[in-house]
C-alpha atoms as a PDB file:
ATOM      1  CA  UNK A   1      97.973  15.689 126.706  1.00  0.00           C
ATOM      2  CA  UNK A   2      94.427  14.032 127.368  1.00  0.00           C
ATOM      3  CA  UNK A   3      94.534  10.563 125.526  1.00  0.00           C
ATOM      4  CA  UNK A   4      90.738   8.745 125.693  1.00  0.00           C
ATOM      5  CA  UNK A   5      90.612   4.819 125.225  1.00  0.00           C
ATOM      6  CA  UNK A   6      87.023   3.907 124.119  1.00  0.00           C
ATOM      7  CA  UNK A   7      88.059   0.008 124.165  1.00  0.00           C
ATOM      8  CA  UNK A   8      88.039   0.489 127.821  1.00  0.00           C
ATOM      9  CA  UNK A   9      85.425  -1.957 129.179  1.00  0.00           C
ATOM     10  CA  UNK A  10      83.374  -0.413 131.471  1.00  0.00           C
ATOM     11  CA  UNK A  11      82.881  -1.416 135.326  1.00  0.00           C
ATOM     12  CA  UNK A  12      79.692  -3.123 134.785  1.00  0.00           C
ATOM     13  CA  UNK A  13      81.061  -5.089 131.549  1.00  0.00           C
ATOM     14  CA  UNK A  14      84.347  -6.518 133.735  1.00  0.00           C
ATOM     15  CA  UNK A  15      81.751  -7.482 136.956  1.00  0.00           C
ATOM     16  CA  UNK A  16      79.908  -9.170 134.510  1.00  0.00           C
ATOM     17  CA  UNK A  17      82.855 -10.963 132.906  1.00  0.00           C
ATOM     18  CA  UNK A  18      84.048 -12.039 136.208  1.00  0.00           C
ATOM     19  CA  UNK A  19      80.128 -13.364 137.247  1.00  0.00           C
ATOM     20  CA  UNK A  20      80.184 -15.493 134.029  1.00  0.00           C
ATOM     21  CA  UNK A  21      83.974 -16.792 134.878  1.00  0.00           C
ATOM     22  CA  UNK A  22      82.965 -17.581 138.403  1.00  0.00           C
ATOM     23  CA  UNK A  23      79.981 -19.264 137.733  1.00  0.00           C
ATOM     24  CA  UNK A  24      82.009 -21.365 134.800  1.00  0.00           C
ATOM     25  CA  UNK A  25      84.140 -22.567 137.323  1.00  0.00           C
ATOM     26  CA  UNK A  26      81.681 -23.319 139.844  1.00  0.00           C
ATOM     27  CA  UNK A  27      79.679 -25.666 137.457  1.00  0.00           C
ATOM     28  CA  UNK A  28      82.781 -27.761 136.285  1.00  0.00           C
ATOM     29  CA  UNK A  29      84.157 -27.799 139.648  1.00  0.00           C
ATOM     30  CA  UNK A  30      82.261 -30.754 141.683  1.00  0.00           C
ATOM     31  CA  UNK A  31      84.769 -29.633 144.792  1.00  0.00           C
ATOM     32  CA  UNK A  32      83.908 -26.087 144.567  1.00  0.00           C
ATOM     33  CA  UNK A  33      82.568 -24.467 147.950  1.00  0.00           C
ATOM     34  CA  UNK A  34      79.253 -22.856 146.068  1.00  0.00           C
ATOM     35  CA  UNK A  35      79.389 -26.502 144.126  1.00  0.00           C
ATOM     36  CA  UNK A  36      76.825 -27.997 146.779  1.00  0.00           C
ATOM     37  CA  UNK A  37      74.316 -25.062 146.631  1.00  0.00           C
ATOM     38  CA  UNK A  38      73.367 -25.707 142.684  1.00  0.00           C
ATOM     39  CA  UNK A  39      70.256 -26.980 142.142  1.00  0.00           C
ATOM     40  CA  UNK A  40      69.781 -30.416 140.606  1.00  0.00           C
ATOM     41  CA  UNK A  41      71.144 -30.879 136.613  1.00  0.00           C
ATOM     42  CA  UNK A  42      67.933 -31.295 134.474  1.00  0.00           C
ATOM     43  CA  UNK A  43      67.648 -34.123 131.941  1.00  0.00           C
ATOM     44  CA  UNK A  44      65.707 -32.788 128.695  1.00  0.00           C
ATOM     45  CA  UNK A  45      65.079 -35.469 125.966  1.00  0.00           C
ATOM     46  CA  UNK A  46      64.572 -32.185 123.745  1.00  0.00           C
ATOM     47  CA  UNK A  47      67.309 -30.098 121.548  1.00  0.00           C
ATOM     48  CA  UNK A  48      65.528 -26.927 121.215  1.00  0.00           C
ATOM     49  CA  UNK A  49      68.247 -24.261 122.165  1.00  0.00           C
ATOM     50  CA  UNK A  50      71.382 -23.956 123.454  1.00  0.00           C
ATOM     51  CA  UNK A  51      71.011 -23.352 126.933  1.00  0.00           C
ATOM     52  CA  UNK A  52      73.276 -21.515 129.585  1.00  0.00           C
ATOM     53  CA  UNK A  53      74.025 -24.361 131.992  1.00  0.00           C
ATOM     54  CA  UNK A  54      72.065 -27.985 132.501  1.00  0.00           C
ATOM     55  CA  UNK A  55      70.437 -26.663 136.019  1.00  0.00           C
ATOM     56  CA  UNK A  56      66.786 -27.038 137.548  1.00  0.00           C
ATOM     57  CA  UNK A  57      65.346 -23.337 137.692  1.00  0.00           C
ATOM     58  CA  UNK A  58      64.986 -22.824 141.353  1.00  0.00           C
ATOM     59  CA  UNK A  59      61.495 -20.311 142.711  1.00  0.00           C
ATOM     60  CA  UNK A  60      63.023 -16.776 143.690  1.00  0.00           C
ATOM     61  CA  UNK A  61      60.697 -16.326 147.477  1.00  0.00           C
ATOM     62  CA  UNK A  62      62.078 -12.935 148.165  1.00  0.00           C
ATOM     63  CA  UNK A  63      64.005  -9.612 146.614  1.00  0.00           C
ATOM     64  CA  UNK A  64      67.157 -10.731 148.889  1.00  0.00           C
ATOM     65  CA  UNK A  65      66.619 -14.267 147.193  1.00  0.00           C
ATOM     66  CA  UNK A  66      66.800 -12.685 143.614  1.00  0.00           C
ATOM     67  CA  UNK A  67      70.506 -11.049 144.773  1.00  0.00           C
ATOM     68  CA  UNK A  68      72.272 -14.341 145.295  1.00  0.00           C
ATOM     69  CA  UNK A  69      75.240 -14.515 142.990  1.00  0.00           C
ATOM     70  CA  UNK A  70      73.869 -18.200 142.013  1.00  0.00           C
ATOM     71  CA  UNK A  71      70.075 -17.082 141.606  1.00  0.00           C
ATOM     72  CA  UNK A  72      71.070 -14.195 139.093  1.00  0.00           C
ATOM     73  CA  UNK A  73      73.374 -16.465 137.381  1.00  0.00           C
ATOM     74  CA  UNK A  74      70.474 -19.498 137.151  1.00  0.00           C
ATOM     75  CA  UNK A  75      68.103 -16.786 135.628  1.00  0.00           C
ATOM     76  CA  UNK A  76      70.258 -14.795 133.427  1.00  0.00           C
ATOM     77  CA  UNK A  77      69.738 -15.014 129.743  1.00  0.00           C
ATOM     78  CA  UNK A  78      67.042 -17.840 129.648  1.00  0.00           C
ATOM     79  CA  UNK A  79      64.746 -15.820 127.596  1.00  0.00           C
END
């Protein structure tokens, strides 16, 4: 007997669960290892929207750049 779950998240949903736990951790954790390599916290005298994290939006120079782990994480949903 064939049983089908369709609550099953997929692979992409529980990579992307663990990127947003990861990088969670890493900004409340001042003695994390990828701690250092965050870009300076902004200071915005402006409540506009809720925003992601508090960090300066670093340039991405190259395709490799736009990979990093913390580069994705900086970028993703800011629109």
């Amino acid at each position: 007997m064939m049983m089908f779950y369709s609550d099953v998240p997929t692979i992409a949903e529980l990579v992307d669960r663990s990127d947003d736990e990861l990088f969670e951790k890493v900004l409340c954790n001042p003695h994390h290892v990828l701690y250092n390599f965050l870009p300076n916290e902004t200071v915005s005298f402006y409540e506009l929207r809720h925003r992601p994290h508090n960090r300066e939006s670093i340039n991405k120079t190259s395709r490799l750049a736009e990979a990093s782990f913390l580069v994705r994480m900086l970028y993703k949903d800011i629109y």
